[in-house]
PDB file of N, CA and C in Angstrom:
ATOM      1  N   UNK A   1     134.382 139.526  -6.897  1.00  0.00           N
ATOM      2  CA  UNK A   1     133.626 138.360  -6.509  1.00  0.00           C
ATOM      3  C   UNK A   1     133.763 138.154  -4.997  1.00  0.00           C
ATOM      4  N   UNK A   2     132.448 138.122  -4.248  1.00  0.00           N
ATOM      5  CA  UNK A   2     132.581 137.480  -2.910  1.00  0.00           C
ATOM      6  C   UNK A   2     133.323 136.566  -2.224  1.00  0.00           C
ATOM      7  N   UNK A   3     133.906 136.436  -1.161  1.00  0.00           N
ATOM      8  CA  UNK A   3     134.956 135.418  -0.827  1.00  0.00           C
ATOM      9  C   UNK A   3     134.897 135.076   0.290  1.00  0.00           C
ATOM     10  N   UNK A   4     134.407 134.076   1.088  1.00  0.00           N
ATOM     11  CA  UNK A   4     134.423 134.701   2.776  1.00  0.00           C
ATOM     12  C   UNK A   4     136.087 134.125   3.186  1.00  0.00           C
ATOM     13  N   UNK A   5     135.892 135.099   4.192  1.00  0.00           N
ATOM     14  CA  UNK A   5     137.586 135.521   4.987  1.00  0.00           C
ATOM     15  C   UNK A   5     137.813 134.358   5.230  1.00  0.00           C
ATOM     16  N   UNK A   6     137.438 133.749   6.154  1.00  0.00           N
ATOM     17  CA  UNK A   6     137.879 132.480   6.874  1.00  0.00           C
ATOM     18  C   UNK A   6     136.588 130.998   6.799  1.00  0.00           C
ATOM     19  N   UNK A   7     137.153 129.757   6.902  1.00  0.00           N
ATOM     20  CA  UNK A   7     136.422 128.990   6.678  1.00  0.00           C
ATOM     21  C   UNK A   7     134.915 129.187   7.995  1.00  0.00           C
ATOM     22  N   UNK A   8     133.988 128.023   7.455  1.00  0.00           N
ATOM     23  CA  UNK A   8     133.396 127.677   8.185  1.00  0.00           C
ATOM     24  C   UNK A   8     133.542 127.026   8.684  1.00  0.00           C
ATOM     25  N   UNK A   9     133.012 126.262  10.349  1.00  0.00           N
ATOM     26  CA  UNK A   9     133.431 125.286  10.799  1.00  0.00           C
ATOM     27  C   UNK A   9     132.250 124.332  11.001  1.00  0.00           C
ATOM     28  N   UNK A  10     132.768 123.037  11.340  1.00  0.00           N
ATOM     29  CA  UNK A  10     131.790 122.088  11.415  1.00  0.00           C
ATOM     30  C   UNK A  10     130.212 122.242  12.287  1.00  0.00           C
ATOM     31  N   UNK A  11     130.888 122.710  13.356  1.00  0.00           N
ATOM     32  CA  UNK A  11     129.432 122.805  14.559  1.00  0.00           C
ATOM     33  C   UNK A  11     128.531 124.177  13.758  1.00  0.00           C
ATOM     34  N   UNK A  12     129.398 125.565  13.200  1.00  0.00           N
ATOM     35  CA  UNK A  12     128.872 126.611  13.152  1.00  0.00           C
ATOM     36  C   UNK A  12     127.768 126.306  11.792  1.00  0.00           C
ATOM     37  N   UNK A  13     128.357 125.417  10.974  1.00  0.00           N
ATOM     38  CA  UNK A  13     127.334 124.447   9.581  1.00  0.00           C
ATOM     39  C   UNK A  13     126.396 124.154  10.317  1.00  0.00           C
ATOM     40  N   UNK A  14     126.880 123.296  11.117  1.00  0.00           N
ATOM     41  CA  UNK A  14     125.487 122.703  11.138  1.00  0.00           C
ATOM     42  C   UNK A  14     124.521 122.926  11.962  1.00  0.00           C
ATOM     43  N   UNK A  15     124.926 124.111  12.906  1.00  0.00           N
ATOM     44  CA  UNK A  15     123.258 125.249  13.392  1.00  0.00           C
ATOM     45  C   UNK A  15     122.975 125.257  12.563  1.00  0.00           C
ATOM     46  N   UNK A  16     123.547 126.082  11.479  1.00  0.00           N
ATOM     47  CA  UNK A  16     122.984 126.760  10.490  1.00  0.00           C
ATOM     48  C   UNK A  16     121.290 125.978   9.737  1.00  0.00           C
ATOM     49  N   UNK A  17     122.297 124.475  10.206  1.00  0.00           N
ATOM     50  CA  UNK A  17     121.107 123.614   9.132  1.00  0.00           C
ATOM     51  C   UNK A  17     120.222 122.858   9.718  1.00  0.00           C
ATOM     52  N   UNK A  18     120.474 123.033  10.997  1.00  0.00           N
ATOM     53  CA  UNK A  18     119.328 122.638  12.022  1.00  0.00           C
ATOM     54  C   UNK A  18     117.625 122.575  11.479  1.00  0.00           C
ATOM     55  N   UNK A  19     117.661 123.347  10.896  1.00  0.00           N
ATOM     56  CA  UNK A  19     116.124 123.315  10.772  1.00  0.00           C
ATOM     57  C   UNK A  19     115.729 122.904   9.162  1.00  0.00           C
ATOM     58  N   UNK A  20     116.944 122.118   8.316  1.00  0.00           N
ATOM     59  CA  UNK A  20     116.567 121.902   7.603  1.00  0.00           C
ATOM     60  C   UNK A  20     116.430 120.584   7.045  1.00  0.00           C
ATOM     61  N   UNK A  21     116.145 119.829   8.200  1.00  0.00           N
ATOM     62  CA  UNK A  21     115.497 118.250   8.607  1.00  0.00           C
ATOM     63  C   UNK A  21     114.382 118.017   8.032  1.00  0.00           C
ATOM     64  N   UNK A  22     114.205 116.746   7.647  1.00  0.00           N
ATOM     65  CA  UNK A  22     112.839 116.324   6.420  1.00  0.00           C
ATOM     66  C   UNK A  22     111.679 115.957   7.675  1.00  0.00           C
ATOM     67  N   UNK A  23     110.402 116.124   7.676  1.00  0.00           N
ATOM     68  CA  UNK A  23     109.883 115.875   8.509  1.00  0.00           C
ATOM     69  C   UNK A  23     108.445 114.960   7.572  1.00  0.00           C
ATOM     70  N   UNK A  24     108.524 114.513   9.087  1.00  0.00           N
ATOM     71  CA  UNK A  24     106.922 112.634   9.066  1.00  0.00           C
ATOM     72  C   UNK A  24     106.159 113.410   7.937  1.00  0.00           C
ATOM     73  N   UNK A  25     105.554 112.543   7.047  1.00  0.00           N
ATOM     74  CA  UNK A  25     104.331 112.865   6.387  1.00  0.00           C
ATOM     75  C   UNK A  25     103.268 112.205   7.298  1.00  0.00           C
ATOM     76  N   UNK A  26     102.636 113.355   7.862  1.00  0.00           N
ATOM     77  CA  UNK A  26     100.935 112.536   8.808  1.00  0.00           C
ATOM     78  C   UNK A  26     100.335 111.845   8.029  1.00  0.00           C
ATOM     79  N   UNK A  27      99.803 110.495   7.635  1.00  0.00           N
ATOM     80  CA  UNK A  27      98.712 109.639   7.388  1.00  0.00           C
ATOM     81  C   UNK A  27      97.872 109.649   7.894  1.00  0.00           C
ATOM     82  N   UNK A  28      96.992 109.838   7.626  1.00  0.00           N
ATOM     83  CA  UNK A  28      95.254 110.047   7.593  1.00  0.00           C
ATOM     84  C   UNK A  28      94.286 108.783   7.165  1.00  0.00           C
ATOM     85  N   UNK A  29      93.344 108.345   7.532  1.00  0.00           N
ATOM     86  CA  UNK A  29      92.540 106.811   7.257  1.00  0.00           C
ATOM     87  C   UNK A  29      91.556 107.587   6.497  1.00  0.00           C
ATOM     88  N   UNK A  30      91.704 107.028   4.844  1.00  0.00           N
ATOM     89  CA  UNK A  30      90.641 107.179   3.891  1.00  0.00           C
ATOM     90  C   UNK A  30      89.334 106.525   4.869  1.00  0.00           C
ATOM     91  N   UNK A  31      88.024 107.884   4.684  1.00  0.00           N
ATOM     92  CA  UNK A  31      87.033 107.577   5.113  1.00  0.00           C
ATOM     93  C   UNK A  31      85.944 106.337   4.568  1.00  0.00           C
ATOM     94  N   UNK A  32      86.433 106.293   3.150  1.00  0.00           N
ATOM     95  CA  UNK A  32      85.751 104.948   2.657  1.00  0.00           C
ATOM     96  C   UNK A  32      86.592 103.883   2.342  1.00  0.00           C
ATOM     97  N   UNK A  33      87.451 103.841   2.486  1.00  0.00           N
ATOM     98  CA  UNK A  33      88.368 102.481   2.716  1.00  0.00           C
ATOM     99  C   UNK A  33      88.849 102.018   3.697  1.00  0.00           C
ATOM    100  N   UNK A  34      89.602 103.010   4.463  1.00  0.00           N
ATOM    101  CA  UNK A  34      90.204 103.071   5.523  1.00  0.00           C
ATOM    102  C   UNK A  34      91.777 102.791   5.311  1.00  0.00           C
ATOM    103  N   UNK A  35      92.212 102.956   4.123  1.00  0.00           N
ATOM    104  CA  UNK A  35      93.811 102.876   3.770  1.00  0.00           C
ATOM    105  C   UNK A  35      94.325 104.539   4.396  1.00  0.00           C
ATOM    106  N   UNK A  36      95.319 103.753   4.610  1.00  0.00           N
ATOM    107  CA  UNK A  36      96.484 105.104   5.076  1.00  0.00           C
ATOM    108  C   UNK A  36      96.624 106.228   3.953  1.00  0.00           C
ATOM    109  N   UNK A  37      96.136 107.485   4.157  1.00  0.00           N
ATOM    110  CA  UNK A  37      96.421 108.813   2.865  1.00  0.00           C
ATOM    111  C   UNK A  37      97.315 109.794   3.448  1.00  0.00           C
ATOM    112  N   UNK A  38      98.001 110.786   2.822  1.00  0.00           N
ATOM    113  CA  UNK A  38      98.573 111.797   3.512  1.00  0.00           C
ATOM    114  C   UNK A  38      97.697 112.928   3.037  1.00  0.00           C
ATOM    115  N   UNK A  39      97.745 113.677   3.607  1.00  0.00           N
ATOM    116  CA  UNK A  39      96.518 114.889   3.644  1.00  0.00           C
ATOM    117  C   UNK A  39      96.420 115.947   2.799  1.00  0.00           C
ATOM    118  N   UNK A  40      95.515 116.000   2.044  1.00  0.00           N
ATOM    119  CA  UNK A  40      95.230 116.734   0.955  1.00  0.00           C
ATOM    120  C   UNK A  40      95.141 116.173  -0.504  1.00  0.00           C
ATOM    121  N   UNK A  41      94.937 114.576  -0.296  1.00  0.00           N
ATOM    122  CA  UNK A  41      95.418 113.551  -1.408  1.00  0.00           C
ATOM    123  C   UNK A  41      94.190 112.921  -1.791  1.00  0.00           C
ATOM    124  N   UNK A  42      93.871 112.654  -3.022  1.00  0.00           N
ATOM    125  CA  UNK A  42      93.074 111.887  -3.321  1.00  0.00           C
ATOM    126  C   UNK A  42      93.489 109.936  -2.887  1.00  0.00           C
ATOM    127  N   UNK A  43      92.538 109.058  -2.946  1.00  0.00           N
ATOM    128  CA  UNK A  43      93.125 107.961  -2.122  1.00  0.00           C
ATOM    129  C   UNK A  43      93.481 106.806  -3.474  1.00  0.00           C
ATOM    130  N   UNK A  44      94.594 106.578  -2.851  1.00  0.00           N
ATOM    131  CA  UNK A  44      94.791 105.716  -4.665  1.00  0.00           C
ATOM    132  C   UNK A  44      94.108 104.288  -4.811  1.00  0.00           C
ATOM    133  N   UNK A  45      93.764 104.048  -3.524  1.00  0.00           N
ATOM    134  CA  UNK A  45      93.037 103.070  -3.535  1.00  0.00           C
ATOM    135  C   UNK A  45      91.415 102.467  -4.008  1.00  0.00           C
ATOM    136  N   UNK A  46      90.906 103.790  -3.409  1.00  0.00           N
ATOM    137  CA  UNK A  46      89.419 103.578  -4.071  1.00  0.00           C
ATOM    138  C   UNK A  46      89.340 105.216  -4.794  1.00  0.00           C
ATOM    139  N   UNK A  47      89.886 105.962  -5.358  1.00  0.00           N
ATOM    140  CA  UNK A  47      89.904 106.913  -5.969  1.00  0.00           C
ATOM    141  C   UNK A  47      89.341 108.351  -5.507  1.00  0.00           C
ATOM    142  N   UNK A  48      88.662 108.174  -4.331  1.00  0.00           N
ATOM    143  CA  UNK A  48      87.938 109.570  -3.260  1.00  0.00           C
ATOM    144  C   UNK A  48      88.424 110.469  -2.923  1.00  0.00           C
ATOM    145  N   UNK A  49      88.341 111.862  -2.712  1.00  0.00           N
ATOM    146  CA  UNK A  49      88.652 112.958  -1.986  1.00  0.00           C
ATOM    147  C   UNK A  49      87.772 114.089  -1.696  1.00  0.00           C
ATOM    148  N   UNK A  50      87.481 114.077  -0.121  1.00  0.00           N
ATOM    149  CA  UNK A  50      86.342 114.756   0.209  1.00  0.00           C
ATOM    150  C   UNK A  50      85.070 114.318   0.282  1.00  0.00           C
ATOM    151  N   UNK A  51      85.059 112.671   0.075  1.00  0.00           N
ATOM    152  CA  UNK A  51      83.691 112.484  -0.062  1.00  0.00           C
ATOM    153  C   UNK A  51      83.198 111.775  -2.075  1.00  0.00           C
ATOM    154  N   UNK A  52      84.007 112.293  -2.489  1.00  0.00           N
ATOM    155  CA  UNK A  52      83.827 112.735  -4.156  1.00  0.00           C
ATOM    156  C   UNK A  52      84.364 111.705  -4.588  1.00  0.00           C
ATOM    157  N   UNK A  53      84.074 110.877  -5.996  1.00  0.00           N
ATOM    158  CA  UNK A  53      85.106 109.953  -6.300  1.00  0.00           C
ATOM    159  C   UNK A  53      85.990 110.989  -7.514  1.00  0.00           C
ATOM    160  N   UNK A  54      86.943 111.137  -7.719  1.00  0.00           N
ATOM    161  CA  UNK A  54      87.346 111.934  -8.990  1.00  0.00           C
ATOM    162  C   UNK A  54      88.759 111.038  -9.310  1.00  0.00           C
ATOM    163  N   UNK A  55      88.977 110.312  -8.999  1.00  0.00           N
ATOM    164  CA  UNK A  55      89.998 108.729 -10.082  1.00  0.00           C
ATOM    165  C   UNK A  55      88.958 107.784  -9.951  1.00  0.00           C
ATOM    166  N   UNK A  56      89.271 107.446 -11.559  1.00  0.00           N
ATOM    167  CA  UNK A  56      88.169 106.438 -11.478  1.00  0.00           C
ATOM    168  C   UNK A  56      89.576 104.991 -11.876  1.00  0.00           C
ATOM    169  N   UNK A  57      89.570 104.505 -10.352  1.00  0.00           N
ATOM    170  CA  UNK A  57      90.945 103.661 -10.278  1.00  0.00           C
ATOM    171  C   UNK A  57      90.222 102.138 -11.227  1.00  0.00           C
ATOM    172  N   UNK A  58      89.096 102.114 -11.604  1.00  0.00           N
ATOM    173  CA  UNK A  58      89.316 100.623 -12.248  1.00  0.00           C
ATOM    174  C   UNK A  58      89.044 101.082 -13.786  1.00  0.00           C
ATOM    175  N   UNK A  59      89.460 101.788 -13.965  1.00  0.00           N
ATOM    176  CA  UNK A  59      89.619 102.303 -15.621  1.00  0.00           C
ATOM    177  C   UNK A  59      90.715 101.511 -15.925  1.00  0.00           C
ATOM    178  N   UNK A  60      91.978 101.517 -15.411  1.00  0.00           N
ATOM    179  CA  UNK A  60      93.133 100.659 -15.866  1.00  0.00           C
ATOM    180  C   UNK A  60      93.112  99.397 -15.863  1.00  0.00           C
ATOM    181  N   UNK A  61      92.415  99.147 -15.428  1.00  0.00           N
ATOM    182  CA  UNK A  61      92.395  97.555 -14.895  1.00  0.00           C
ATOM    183  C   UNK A  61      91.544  96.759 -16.046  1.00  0.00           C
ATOM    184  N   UNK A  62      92.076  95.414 -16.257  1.00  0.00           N
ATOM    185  CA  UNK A  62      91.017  94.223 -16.894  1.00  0.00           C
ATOM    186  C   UNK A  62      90.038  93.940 -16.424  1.00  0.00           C
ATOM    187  N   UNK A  63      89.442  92.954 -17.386  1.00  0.00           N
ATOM    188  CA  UNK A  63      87.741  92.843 -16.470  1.00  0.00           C
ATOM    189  C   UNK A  63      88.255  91.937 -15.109  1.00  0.00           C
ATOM    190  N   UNK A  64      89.390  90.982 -15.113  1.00  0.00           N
ATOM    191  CA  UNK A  64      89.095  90.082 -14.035  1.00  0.00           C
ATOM    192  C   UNK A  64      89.673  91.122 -12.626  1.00  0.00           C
ATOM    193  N   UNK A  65      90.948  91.538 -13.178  1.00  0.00           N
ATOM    194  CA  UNK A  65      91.097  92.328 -11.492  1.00  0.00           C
ATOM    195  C   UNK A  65      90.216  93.020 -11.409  1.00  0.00           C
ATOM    196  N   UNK A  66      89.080  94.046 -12.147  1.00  0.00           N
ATOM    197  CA  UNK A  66      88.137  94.919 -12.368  1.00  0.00           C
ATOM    198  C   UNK A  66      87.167  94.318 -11.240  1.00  0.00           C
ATOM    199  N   UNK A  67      86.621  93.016 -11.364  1.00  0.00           N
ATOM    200  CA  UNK A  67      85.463  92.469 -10.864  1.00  0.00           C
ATOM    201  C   UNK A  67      86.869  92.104  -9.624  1.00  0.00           C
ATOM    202  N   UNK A  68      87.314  91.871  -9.365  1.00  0.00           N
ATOM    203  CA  UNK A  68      87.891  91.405  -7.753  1.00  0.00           C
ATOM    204  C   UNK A  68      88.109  92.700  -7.059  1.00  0.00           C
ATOM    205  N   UNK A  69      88.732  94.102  -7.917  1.00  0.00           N
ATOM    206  CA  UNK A  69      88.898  95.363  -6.978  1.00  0.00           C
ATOM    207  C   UNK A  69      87.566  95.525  -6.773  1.00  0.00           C
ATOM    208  N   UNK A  70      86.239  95.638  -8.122  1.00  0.00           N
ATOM    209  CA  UNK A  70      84.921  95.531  -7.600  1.00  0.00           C
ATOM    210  C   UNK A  70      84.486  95.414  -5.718  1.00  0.00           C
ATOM    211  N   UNK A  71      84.573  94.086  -5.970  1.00  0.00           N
ATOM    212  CA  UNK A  71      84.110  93.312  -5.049  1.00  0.00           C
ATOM    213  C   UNK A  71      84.701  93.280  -3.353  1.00  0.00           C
ATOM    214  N   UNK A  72      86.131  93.791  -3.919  1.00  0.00           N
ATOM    215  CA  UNK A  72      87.161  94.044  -2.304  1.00  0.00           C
ATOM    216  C   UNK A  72      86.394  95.510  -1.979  1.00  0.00           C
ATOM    217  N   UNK A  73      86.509  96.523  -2.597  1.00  0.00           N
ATOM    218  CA  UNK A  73      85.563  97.935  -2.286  1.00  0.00           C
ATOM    219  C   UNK A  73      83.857  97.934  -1.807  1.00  0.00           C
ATOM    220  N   UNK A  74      83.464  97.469  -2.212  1.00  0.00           N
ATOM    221  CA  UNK A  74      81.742  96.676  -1.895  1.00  0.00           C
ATOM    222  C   UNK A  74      82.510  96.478  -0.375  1.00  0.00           C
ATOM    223  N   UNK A  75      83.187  95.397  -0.312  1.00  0.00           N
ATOM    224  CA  UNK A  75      83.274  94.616   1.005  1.00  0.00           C
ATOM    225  C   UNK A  75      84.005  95.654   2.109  1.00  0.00           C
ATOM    226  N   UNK A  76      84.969  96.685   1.957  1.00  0.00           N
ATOM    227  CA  UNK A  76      85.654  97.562   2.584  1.00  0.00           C
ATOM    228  C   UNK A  76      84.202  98.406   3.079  1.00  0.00           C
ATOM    229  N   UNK A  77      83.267  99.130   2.402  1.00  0.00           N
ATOM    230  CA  UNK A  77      82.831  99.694   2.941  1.00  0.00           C
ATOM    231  C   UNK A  77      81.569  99.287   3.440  1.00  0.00           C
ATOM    232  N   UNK A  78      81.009  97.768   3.167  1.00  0.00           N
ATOM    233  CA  UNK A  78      80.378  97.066   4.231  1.00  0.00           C
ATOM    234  C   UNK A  78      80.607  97.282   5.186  1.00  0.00           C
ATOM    235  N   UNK A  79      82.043  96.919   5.709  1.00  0.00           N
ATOM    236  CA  UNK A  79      82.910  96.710   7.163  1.00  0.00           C
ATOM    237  C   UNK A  79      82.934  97.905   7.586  1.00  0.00           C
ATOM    238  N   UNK A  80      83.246  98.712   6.674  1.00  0.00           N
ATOM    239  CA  UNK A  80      83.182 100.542   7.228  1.00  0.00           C
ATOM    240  C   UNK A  80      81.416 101.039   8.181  1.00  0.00           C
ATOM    241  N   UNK A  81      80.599 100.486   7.346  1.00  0.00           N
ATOM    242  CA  UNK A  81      79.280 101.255   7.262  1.00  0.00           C
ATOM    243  C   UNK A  81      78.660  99.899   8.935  1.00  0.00           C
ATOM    244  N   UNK A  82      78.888  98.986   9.312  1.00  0.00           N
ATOM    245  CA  UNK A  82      78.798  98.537  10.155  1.00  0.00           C
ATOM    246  C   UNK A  82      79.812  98.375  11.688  1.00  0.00           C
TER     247      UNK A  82
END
């Protein structure tokens, strides 16, 4: 069984692991909402990617939040389209 000879030391660790730092997820502005997405994501907000709707986000929902997410999306991309 493998054994190494002598320990490692603190500084020589942690070159080692230098590059294995978590890095920013870029956020991206959904084109029809304008909520923050990270890239390559469908938007959880109004359900789009690419243009496409493919979640259909008020399936879960009751009729009353149904008709208020309705109505906030209508109004998001009013503000968008002007």
């Amino acid at each position: 069984m493998a054994v190494p000879k002598k320990r490692t030391g603190r500084s020589k660790r942690n070159k080692r692991r230098s590059h294995l730092g978590r890095r920013r997820v870029a956020l991206h502005a959904c084109p029809r909402c304008g909520q923050p997405v990270p890239g390559h994501t469908a938007c959880p907000n109004c359900g789009t990617y690419r243009g496409r709707e493919v979640i259909d986000v008020l399936r879960k929902l009751d009729k009353k939040e149904r008709k208020v997410k309705e109505k906030e999306l209508t109004q998001q991309e009013q503000t968008r389209a002007v």
